[in-house]
Protein backbone atom coordinates (compact mmCIF):
# COMPACT_ATOMS: atom_id res chain seq x y z
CA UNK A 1 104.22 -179.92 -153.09
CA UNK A 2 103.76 -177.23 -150.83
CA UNK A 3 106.64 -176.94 -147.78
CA UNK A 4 104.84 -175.67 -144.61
CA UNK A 5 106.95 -172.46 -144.84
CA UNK A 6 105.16 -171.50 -147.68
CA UNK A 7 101.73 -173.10 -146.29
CA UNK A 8 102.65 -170.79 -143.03
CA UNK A 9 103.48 -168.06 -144.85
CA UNK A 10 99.87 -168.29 -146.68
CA UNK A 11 98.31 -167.80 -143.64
CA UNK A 12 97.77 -163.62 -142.95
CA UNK A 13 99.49 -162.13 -139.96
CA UNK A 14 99.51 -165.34 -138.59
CA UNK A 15 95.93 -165.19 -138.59
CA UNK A 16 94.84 -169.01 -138.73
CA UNK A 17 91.10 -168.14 -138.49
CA UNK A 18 91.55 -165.86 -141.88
CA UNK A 19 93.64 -168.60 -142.98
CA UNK A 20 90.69 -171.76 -142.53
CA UNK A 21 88.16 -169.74 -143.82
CA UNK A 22 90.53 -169.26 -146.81
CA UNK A 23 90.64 -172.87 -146.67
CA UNK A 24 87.21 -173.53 -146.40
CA UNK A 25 86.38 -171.46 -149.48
CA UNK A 26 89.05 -173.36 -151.96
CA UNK A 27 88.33 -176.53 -150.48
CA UNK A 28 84.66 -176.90 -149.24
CA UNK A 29 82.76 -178.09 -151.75
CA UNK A 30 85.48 -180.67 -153.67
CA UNK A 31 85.77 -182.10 -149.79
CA UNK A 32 81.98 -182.29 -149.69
CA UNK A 33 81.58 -184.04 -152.71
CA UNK A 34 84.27 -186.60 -151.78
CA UNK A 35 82.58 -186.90 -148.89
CA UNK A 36 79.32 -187.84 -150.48
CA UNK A 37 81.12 -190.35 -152.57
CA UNK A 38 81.77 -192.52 -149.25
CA UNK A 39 78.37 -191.55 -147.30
CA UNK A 40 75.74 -191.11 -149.91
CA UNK A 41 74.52 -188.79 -147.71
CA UNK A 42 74.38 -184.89 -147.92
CA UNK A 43 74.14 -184.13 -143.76
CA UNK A 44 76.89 -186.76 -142.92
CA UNK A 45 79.18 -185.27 -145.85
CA UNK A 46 78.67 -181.82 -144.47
CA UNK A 47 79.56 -182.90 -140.97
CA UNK A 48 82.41 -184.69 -141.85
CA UNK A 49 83.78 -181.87 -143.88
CA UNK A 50 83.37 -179.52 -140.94
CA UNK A 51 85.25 -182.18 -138.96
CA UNK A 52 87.99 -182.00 -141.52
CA UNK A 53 87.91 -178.07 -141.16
CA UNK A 54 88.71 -178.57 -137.32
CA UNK A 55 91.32 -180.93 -137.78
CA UNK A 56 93.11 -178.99 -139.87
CA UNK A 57 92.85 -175.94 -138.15
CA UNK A 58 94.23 -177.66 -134.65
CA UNK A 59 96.69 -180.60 -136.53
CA UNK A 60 98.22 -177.68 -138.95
CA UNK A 61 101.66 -177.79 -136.81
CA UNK A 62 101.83 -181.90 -137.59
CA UNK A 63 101.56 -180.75 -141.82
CA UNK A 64 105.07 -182.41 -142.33
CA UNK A 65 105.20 -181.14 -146.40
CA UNK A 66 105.93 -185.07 -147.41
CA UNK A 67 102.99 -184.28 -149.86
CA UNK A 68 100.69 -181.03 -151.16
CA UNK A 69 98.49 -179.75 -148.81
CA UNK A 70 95.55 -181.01 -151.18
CA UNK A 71 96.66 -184.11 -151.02
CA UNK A 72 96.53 -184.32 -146.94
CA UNK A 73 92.87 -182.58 -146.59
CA UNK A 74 91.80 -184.99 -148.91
CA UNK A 75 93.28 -188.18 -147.01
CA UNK A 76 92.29 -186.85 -143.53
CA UNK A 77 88.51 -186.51 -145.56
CA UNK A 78 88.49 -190.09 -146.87
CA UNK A 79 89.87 -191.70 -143.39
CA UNK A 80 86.88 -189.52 -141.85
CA UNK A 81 84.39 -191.10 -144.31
CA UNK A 82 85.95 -194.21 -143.71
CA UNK A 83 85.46 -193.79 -139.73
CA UNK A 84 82.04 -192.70 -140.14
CA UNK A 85 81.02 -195.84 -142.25
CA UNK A 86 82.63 -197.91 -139.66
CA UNK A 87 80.28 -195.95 -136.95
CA UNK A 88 77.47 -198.18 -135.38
CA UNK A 89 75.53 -195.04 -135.58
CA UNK A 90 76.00 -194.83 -139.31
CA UNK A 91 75.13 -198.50 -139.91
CA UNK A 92 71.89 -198.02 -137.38
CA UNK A 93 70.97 -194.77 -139.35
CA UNK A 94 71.54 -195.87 -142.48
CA UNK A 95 69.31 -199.00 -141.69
CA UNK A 96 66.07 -197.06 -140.12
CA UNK A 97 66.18 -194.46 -143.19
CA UNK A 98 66.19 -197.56 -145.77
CA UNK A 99 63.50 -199.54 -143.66
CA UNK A 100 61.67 -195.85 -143.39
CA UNK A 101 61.55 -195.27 -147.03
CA UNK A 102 60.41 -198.44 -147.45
CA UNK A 103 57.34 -198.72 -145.02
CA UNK A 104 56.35 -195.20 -146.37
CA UNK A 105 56.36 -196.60 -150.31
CA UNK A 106 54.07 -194.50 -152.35
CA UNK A 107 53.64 -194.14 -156.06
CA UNK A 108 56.04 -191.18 -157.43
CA UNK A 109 54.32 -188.05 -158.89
CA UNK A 110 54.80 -187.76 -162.69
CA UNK A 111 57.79 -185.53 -161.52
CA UNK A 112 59.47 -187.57 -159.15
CA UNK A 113 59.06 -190.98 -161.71
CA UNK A 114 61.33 -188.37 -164.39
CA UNK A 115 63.54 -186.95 -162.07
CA UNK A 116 64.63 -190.48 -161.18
CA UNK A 117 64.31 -191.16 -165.04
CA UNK A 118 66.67 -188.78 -165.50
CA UNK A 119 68.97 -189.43 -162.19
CA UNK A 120 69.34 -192.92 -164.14
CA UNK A 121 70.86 -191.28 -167.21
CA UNK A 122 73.40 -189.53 -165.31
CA UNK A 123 77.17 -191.16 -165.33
CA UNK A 124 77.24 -189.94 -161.97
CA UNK A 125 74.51 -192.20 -161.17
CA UNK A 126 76.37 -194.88 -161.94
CA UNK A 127 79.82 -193.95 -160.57
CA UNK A 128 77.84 -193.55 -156.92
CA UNK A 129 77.08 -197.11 -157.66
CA UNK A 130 80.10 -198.51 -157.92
CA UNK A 131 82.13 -200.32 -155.05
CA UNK A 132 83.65 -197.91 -152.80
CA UNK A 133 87.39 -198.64 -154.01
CA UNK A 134 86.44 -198.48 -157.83
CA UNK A 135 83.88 -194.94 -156.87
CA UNK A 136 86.84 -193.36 -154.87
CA UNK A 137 89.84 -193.58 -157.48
CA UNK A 138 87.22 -192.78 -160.28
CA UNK A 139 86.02 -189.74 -158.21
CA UNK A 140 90.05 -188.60 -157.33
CA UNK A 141 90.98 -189.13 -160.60
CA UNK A 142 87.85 -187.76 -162.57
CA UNK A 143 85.96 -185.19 -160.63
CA UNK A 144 88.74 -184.06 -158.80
CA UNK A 145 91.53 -184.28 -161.19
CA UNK A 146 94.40 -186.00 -159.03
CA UNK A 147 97.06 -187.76 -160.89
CA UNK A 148 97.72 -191.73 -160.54
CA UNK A 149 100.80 -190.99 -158.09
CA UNK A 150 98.75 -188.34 -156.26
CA UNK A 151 96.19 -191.27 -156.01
CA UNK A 152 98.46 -193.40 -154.62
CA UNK A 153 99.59 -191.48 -151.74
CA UNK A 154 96.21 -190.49 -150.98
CA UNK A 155 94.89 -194.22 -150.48
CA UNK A 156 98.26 -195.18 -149.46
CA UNK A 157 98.69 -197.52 -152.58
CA UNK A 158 101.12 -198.92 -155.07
CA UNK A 159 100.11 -196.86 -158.67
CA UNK A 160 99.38 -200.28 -160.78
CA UNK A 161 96.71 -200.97 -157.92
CA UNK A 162 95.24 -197.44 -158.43
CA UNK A 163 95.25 -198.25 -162.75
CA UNK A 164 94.13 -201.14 -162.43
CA UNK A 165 91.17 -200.00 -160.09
CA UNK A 166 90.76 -197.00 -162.69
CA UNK A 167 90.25 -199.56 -165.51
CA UNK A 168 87.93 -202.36 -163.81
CA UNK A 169 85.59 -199.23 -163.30
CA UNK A 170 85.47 -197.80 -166.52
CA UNK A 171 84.70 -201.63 -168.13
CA UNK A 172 81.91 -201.63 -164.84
CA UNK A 173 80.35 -198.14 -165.66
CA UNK A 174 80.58 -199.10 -169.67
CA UNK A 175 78.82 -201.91 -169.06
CA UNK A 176 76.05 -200.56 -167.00
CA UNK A 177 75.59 -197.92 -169.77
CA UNK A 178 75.66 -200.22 -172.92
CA UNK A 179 72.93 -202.30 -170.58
CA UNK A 180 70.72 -198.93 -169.97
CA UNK A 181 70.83 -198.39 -173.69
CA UNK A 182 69.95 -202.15 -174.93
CA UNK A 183 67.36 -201.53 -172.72
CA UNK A 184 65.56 -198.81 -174.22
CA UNK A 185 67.27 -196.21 -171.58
């Protein structure tokens, strides 16, 4: 845990824009990829990152120190996600690119058809397939390395919920994998 004396103290001559782009650079692309997780979208992810960026930089006097300061970046990124899914413009965008791709079908080059092959073999195929509450504790827990309690304080629950999440999704992803390989994946 990091008290905001010492998160203050990080920050050079008081210099908060040395001290986000510091931020930024530790951060930025763990946040992105969170972000992903939830949107499924690179653009969106980006945005909401830089969103995250900006409410650090202005909400850095409400810090409190109750937890690390990883541990609040990443909950103000996942109630962002969170917000953006719940966005009619999200839903409405998300809906015209799907109908889009759709209307536009054509066959996949021999590239494309392996790329996707290969996409398919990927356990992070799968994980970004999962239901948002089993992909997000697998992602904190897996990608990003948080500990159960961390977990919990991050999605604000009880640490048997976050196991028991963490264990439905590995039988869901091992599942999904023993299927690929039965069938000649």
């Amino acid at each position: 845990m990091k008290p905001l004396e010492k998160l203050e103290s990080d920050i050079p001559n008081g210099d908060r824009d040395i001290w986000l782009e510091n931020i930024m650079n530790t951060y930025g692309l763990s946040l992105k990829k969170l972000a992903f997780t939830y949107l499924k979208d690179w653009q969106r992810a980006e945005d909401v990152v830089q969103d995250v960026f900006v409410t650090c930089y202005t909400k850095i006097d409400s810090f409190r120190g109750d937890c690390s300061f990883k541990t609040w970046i990443y909950r103000i990124t996942i109630n962002k996600c969170k917000d953006s899914l719940k966005s009619a413009s999200f839903k409405t965008g998300f809906l015209d690119n799907y109908l889009i791709g759709k209307l536009i079908s054509r066959e996949n080059t021999p590239e494309e058809a392996l790329l996707h092959e290969s996409e398919k073999d990927s356990i992070s195929y799968y994980v970004l397939k999962l239901p948002v509450k089993y992909r997000e504790v697998i992602i904190l827990r897996y990608f990003d390395e948080l500990s159960v309690p961390e977990i919990g304080q991050l999605l604000l629950l009880n640490q048997n919920t976050i196991r028991t999440r963490l264990k439905r999704a590995r039988t869901i992803l091992k599942k999904a994998i023993e299927r690929k390989s039965e069938h000649g994946g």
